[in-house]
N, C-alpha and C. Protein backbone atom coordinates (compact mmCIF):
# COMPACT_ATOMS: atom_id res chain seq x y z
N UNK A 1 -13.78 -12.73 0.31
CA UNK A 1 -13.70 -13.20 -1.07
C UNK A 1 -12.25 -13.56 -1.38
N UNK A 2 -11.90 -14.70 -2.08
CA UNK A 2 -10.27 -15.10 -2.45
C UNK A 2 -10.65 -15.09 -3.97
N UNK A 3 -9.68 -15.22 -4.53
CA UNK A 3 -8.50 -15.00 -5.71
C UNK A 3 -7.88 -15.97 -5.59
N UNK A 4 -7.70 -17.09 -6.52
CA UNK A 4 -6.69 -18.51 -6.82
C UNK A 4 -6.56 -17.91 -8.49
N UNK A 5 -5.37 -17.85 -8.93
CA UNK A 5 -4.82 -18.19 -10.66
C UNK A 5 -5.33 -19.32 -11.01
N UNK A 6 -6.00 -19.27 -12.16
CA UNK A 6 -7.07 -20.10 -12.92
C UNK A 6 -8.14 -20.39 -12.32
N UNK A 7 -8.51 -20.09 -11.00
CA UNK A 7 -9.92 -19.94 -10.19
C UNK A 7 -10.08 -18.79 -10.00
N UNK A 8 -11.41 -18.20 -10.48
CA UNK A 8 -11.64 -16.83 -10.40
C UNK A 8 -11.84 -16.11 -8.68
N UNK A 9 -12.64 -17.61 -7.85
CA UNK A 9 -12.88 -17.15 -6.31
C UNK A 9 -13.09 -18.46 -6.08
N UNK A 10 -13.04 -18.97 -4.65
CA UNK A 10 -12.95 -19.97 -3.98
C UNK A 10 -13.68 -19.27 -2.88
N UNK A 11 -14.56 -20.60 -2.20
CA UNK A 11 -14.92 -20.58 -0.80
C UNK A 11 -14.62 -20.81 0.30
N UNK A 12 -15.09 -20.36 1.26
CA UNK A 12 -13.72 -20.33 2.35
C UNK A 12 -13.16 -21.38 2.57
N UNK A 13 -14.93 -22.70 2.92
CA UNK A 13 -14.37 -24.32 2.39
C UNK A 13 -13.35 -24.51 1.57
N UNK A 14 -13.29 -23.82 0.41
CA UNK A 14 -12.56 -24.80 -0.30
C UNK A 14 -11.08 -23.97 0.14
N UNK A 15 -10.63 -23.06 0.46
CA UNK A 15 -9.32 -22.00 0.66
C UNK A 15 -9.33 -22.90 2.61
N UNK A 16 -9.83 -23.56 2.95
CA UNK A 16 -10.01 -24.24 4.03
C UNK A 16 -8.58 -25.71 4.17
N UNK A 17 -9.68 -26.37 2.86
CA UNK A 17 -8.53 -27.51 2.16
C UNK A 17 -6.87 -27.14 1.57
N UNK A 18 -7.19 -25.96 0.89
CA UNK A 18 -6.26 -25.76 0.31
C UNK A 18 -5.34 -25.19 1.17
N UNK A 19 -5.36 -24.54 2.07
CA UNK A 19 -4.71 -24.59 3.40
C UNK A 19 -3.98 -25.48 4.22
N UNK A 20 -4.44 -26.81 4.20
CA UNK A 20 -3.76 -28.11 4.24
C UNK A 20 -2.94 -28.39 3.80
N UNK A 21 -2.59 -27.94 2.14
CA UNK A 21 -1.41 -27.73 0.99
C UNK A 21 -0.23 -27.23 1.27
N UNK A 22 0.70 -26.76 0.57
CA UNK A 22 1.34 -25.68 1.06
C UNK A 22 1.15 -24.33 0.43
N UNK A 23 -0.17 -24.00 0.32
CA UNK A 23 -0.45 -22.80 -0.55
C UNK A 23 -0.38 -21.72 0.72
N UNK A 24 0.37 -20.54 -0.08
CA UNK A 24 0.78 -19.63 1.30
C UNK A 24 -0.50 -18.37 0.60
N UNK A 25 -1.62 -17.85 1.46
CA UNK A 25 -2.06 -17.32 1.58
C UNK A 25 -2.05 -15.76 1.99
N UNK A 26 -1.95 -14.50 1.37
CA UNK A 26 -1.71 -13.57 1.63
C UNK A 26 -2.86 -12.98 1.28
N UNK A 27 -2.80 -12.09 2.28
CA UNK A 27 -4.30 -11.02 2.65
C UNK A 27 -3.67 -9.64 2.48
N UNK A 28 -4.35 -8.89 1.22
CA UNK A 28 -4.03 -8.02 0.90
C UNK A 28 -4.88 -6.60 1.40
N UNK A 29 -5.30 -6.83 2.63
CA UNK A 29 -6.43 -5.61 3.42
C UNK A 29 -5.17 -4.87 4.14
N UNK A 30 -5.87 -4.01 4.42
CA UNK A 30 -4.67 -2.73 5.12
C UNK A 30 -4.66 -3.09 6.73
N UNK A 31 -3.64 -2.96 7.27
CA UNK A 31 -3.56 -2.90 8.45
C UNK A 31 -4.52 -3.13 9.55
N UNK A 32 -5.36 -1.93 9.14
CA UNK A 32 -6.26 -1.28 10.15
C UNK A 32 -7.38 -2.14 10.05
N UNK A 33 -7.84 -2.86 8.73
CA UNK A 33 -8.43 -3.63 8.40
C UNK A 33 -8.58 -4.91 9.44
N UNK A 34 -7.34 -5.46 9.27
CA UNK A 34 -6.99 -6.66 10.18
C UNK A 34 -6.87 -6.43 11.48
N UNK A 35 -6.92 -5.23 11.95
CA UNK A 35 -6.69 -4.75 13.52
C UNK A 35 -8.24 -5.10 13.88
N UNK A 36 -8.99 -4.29 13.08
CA UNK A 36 -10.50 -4.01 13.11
C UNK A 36 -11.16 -5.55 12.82
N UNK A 37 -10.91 -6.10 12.20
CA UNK A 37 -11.73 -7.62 11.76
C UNK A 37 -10.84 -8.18 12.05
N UNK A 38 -9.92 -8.60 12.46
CA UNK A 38 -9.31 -10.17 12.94
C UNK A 38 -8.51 -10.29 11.72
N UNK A 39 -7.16 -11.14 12.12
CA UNK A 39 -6.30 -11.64 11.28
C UNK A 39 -7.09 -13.38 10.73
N UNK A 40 -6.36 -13.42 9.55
CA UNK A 40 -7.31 -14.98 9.24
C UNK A 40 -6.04 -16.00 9.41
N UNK A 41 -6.30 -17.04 10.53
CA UNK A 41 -5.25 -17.87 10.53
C UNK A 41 -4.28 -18.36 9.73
N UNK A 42 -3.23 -18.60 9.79
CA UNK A 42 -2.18 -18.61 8.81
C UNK A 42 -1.98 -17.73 8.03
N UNK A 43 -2.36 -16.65 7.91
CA UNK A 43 -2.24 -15.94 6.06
C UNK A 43 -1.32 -14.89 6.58
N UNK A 44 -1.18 -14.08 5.51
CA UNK A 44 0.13 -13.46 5.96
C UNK A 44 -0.17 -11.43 5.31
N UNK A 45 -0.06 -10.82 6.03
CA UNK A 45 -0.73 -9.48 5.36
C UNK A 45 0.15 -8.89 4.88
N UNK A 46 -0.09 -8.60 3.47
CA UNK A 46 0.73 -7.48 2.87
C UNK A 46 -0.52 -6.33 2.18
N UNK A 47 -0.61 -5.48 2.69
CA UNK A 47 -1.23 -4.37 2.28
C UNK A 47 -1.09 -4.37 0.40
N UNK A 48 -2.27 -4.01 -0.41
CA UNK A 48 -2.02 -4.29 -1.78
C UNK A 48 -1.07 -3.21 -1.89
N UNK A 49 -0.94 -2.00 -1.25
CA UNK A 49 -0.16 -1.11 -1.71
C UNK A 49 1.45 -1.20 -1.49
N UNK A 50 1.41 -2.31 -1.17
CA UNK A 50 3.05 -2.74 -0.66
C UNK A 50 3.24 -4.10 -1.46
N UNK A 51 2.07 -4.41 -2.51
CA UNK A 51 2.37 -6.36 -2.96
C UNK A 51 3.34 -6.18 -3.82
N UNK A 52 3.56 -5.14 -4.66
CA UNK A 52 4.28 -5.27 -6.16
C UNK A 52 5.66 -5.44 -5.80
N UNK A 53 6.15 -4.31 -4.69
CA UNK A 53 7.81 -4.06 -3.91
C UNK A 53 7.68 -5.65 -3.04
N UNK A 54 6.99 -5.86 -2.81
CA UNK A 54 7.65 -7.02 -1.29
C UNK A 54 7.56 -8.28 -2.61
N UNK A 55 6.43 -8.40 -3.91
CA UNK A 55 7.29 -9.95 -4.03
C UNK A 55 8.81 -9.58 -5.53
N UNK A 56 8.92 -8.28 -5.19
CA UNK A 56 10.28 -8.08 -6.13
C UNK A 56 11.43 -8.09 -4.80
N UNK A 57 11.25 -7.76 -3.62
CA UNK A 57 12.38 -8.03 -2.98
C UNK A 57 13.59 -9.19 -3.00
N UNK A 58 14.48 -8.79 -1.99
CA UNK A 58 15.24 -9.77 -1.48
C UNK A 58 14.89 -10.77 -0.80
N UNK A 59 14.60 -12.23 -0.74
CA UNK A 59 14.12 -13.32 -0.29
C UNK A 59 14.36 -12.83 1.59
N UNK A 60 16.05 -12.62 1.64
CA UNK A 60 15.72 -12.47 3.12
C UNK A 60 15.25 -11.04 3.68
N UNK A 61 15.37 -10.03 2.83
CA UNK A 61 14.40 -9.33 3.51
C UNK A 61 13.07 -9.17 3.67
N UNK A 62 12.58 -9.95 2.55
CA UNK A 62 11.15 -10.09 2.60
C UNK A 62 10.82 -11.30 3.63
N UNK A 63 11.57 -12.03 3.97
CA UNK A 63 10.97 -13.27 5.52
C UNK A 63 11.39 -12.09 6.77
N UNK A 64 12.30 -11.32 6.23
CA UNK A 64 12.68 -10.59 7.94
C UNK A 64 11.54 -9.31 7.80
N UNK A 65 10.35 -8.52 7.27
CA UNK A 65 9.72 -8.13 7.15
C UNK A 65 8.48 -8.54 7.28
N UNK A 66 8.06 -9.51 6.39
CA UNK A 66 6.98 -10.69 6.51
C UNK A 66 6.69 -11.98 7.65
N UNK A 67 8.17 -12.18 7.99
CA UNK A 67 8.32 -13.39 8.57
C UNK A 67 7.32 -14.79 7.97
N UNK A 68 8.02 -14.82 6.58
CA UNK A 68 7.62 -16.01 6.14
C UNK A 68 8.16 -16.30 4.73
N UNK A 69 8.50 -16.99 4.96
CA UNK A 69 9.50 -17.62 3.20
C UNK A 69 8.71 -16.93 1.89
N UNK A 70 9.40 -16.23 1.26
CA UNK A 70 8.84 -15.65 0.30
C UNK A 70 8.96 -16.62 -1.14
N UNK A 71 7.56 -16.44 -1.49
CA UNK A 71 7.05 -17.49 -2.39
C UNK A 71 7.82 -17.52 -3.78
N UNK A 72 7.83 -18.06 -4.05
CA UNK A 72 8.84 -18.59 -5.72
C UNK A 72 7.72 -18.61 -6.93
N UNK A 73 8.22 -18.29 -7.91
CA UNK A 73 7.06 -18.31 -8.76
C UNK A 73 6.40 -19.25 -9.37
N UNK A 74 6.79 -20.11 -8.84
CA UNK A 74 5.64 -21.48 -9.12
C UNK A 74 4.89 -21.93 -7.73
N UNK A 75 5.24 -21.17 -7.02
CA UNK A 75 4.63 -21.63 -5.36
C UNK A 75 3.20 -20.88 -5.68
N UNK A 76 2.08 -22.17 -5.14
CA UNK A 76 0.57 -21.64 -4.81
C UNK A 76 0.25 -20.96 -4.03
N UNK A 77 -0.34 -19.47 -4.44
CA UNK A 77 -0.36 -18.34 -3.83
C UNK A 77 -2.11 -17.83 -3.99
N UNK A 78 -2.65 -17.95 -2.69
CA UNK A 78 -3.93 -17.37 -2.64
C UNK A 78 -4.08 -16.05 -2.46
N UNK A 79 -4.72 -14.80 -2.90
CA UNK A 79 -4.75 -13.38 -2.42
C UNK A 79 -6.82 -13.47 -1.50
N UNK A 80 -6.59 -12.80 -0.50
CA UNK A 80 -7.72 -12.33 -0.08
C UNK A 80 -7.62 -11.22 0.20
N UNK A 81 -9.55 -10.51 0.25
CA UNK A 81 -9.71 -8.91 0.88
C UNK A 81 -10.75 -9.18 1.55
N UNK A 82 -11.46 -7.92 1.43
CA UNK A 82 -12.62 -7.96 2.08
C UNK A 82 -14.07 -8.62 1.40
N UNK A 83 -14.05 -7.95 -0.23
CA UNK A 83 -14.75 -8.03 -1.01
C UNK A 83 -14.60 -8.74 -2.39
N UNK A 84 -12.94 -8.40 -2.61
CA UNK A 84 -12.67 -9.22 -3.60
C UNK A 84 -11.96 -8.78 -4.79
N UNK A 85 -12.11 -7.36 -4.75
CA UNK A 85 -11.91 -6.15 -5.61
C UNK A 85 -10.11 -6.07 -5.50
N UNK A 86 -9.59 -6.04 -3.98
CA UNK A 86 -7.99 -5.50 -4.35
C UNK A 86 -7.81 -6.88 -4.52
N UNK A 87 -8.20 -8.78 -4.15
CA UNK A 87 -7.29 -9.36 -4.36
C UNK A 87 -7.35 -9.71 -5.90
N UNK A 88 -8.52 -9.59 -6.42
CA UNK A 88 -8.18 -9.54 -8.13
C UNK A 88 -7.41 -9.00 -9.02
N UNK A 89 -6.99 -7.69 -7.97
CA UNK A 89 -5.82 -6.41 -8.45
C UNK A 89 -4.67 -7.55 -8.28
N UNK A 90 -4.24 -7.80 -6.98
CA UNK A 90 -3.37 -8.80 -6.27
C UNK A 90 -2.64 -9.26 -7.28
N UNK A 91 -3.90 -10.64 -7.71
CA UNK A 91 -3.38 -11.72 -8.93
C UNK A 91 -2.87 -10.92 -10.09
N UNK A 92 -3.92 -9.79 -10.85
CA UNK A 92 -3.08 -9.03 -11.67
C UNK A 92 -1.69 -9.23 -11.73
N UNK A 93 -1.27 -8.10 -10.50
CA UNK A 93 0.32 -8.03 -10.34
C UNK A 93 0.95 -8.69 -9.97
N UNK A 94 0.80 -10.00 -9.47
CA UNK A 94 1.38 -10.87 -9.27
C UNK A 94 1.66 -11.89 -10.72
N UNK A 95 0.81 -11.93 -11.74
CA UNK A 95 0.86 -12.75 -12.58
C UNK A 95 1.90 -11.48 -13.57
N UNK A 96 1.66 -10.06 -13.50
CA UNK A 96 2.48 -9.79 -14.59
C UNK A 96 3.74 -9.70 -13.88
N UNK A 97 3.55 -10.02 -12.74
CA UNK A 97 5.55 -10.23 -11.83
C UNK A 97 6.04 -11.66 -12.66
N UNK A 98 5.22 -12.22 -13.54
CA UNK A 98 5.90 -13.86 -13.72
C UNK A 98 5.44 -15.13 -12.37
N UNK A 99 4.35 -15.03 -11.60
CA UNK A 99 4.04 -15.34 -10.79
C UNK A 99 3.06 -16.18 -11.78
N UNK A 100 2.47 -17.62 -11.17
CA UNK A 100 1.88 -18.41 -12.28
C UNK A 100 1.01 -19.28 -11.05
């Protein structure tokens, strides 16, 4: 299940296209999660219990942690989980970070 700001959920089709974009995709499942089911191409994992600290960081410590340019707050940002439940948390905290 995904999470887009002003789209409540998207299908994988459509998080497929939008992938083509430069929308940076982060998967907010735990570790063990992604060990156990497969990483989803391109996306980038931050455990929800680590989203609030990694997008308040330092730009370069969050690419030398993440290894990937940390998003700006107008940059298109998809959250996924399993079900749908933490990336709705996700957008939450991401939108009251000033994230849009």
């Amino acid at each position: 299940s995904f999470c887009a700001g002003g789209v409540p959920s998207l299908s994988y089709q459509e998080l497929k296209e939008l992938k083509k974009t430069n929308v940076l995709h982060i998967d907010v499942r735990e570790r063990s999660e992604i060990d156990r089911f497969g990483k989803i191409p391109e996306s980038i994992n931050i455990p929800l219990g680590e989203l609030v600290e990694a997008l308040q960081m330092d730009p370069a410590k969050f690419k030398e942690q993440y290894n990937q340019k940390m998003p700006s707050k107008s940059d298109p940002v998809v959250f996924s989980c399993l079900s749908g439940t933490r990336s709705k948390k996700a957008l939450g905290f991401a939108t009251s970070l000033g994230f849009n």
